[in-house]
Protein backbone atom coordinates (compact mmCIF):
# COMPACT_ATOMS: atom_id res chain seq x y z
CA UNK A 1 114.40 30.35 49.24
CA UNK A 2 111.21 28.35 48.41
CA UNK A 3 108.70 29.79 47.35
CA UNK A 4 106.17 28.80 49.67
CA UNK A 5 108.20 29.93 52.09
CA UNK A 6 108.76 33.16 50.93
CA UNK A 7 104.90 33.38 50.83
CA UNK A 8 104.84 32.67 54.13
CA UNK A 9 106.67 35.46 55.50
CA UNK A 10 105.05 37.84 52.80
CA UNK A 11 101.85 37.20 54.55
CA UNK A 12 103.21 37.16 58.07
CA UNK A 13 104.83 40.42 57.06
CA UNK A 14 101.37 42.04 55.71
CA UNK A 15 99.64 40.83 59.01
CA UNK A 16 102.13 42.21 61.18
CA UNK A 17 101.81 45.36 59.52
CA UNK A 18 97.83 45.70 59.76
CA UNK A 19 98.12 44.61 63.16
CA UNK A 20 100.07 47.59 63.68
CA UNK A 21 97.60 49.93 61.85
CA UNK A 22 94.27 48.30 64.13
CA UNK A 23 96.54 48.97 66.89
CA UNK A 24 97.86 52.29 66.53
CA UNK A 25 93.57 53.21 65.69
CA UNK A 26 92.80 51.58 68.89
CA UNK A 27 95.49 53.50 71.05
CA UNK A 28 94.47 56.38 69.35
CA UNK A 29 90.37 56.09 69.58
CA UNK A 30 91.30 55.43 73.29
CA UNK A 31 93.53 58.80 73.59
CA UNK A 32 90.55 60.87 72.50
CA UNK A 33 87.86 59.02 74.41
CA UNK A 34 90.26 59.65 77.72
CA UNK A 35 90.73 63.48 76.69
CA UNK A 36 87.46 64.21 75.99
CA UNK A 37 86.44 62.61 79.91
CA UNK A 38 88.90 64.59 81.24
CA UNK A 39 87.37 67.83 79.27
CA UNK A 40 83.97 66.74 80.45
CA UNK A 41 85.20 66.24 84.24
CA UNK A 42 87.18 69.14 84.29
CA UNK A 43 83.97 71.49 82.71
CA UNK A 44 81.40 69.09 85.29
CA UNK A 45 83.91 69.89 87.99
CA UNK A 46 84.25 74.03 87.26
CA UNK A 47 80.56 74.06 87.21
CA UNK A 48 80.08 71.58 91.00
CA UNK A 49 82.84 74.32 92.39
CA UNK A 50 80.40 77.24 90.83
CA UNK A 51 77.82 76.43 92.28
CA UNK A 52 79.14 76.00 95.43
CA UNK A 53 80.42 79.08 95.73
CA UNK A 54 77.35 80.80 94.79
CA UNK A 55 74.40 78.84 96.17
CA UNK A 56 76.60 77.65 99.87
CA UNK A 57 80.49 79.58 99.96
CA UNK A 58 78.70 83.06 99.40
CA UNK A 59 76.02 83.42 101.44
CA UNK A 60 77.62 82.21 104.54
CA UNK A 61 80.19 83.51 104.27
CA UNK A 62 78.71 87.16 103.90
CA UNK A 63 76.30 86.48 106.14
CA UNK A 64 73.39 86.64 103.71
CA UNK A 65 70.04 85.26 103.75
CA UNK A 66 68.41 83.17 100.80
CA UNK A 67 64.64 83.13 99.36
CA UNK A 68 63.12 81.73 96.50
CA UNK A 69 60.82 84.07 94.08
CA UNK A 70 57.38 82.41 94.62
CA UNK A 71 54.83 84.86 91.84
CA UNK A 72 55.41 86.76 89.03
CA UNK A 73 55.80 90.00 90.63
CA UNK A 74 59.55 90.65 89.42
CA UNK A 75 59.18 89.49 86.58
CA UNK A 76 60.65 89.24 83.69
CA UNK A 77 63.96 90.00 85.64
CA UNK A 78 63.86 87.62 88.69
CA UNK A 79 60.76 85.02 87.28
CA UNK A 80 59.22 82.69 89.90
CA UNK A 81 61.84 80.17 91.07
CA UNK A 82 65.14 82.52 91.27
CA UNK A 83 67.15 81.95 93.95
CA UNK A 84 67.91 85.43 95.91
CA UNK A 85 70.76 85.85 98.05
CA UNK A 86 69.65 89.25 100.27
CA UNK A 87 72.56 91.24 102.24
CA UNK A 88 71.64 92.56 105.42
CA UNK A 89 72.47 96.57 104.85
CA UNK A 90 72.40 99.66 106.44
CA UNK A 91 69.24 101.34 106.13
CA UNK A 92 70.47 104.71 104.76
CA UNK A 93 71.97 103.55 102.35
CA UNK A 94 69.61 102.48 100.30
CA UNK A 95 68.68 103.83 97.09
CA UNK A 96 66.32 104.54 94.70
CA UNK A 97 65.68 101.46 92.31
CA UNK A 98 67.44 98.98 94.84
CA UNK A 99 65.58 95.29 94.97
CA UNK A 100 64.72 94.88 98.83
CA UNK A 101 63.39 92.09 100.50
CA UNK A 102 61.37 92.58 103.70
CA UNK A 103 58.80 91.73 105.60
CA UNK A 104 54.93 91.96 104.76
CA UNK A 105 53.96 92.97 108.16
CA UNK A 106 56.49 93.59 111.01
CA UNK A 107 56.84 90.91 113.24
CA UNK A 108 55.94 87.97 110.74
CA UNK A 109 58.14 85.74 109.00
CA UNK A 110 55.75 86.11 105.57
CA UNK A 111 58.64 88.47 103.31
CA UNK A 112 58.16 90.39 99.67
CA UNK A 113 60.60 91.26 97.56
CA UNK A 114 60.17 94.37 95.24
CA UNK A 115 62.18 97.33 93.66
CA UNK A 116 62.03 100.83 95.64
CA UNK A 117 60.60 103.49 93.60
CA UNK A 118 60.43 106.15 95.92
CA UNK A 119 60.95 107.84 99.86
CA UNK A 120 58.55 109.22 102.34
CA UNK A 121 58.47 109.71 105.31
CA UNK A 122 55.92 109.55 108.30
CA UNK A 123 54.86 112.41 110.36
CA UNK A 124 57.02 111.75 113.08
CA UNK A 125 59.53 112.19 110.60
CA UNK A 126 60.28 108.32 110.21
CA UNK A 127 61.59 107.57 106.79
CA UNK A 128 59.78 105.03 105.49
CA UNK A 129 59.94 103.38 101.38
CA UNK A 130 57.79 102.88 98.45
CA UNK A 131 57.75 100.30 96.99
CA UNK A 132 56.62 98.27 93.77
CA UNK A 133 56.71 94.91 92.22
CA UNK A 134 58.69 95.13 88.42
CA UNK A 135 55.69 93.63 87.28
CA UNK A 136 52.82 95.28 88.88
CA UNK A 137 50.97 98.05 87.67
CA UNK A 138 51.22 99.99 90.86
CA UNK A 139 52.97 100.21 94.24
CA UNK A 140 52.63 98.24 97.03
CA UNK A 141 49.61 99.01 99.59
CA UNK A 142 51.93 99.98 102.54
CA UNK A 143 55.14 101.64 103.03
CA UNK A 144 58.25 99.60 104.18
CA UNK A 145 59.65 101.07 107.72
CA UNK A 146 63.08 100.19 108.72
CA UNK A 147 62.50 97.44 110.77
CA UNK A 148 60.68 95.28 108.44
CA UNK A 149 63.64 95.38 106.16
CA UNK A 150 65.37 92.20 105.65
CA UNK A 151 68.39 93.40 103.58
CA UNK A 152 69.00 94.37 100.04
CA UNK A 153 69.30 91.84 96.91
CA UNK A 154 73.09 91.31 96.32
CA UNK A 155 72.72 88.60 93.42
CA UNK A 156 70.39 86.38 92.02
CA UNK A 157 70.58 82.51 90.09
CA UNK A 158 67.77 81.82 87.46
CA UNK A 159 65.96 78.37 88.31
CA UNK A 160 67.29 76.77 91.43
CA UNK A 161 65.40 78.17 93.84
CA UNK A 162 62.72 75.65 93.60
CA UNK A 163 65.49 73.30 94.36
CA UNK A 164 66.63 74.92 97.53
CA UNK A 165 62.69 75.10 98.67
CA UNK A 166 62.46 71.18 98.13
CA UNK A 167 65.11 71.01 101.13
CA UNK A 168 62.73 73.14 103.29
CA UNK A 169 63.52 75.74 105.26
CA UNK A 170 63.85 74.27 108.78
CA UNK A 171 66.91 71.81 107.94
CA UNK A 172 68.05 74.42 105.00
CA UNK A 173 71.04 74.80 107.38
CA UNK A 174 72.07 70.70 107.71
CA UNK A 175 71.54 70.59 103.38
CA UNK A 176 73.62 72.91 103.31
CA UNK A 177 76.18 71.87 104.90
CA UNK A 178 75.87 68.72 103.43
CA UNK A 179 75.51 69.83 99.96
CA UNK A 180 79.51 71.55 100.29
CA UNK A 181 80.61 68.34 101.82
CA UNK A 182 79.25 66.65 99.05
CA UNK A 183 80.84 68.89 96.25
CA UNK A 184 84.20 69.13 97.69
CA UNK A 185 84.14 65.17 97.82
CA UNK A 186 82.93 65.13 94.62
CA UNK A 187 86.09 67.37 93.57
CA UNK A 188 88.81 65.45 95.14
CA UNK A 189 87.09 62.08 93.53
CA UNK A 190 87.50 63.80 90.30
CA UNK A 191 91.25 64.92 90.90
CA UNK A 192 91.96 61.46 92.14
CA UNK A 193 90.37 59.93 88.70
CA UNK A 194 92.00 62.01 86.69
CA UNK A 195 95.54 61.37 88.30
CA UNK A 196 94.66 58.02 87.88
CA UNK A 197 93.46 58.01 84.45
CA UNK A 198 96.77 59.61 83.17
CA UNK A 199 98.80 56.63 85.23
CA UNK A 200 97.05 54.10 82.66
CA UNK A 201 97.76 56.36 79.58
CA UNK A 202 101.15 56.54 80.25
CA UNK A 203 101.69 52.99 81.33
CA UNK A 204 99.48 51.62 78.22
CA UNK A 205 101.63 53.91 75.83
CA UNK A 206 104.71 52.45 77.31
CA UNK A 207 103.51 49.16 76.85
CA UNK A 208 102.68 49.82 73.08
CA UNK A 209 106.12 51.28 72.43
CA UNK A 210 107.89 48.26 74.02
């Protein structure tokens, strides 16, 4: 054989051979750049379907009102701009050092919530609660009667409820509704990506192997 033309296929022979290497990189940089989306969709996903259940699912489901912590008079434990979800409960029930929300004055829409820290009653015999903010230095002016209970706190979330005020109360309903339709698209669009996502890795892996 010549030797140029043993040359020749030396180098042909070398360049098929990086090509290989640069290829087999590429495939690979490409396999961890599509795992790592589908880590990030799957964790972006978990947390849409979180808060769904917790801000929307929950509190219609239960029946449950929702307010947004406005001062400081909770604090440290629910700081202004928690989002409360309040369960409608009956009255006897509740207990000393229960969160309650209810309202100011009876009849009017304006609501507080605070921590009961103690029971009295009237003297018609009327049991009535005492009440205090975790951050006040001492109870509330009035007693809380029955009917200006709202319900009693049954969990809170740490800085959306500035969030759910910017959607305003009146069409709170319509965002909400809305905001599930939204999330479950939002799910299905990342199923449908993912399928789709693996139908390319499997058909570009089959091409490199061919």
């Amino acid at each position: 054989m010549p030797v140029d033309e043993a040359v020749d296929q030396a180098v042909e022979a070398s360049a098929e051979v990086s090509s290989g290497r640069h290829g087999g990189r590429t495939r690979k940089r490409h396999n961890i750049f599509v795992a790592a989306g589908k880590v990030l969709n799957f964790v972006v996903l978990m947390v849409a379907v979180f808060a769904a259940l917790v801000l929307i699912v929950i509190p219609r489901v239960t029946g449950s009102q929702t307010y947004t912590v406005l001062t400081n008079s909770m604090a440290p434990n629910f700081p202004p701009g928690t989002f409360l979800v309040v369960k409608a409960v009956d009255f006897a029930e509740l207990k000393y050092g229960d969160v309650v929300t209810f309202q100011m004055y009876s009849g009017r829409p304006d609501v507080e919530t605070h921590r009961i820290v103690g029971f009295a009653a009237t003297q018609e015999g009327e049991k009535i609660l005492i009440t205090k903010g975790d951050n006040n230095g001492v109870n509330d002016a009035e007693p809380v009667r029955e009917l200006q209970v709202e319900g009693k706190l049954f969990y809170a979330v740490p800085y959306v409820g500035y969030a759910a005020n910017a959607l305003g109360n009146a069409d709170r309903n319509l965002w909400v509704t809305l905001g599930a339709a939204g999330l479950i698209g939002y799910g299905a669009l990342m199923v449908i990506k993912g399928a789709r996502d693996r139908v390319r890795t499997k058909k570009a892996d089959g091409e490199a192997t061919a």
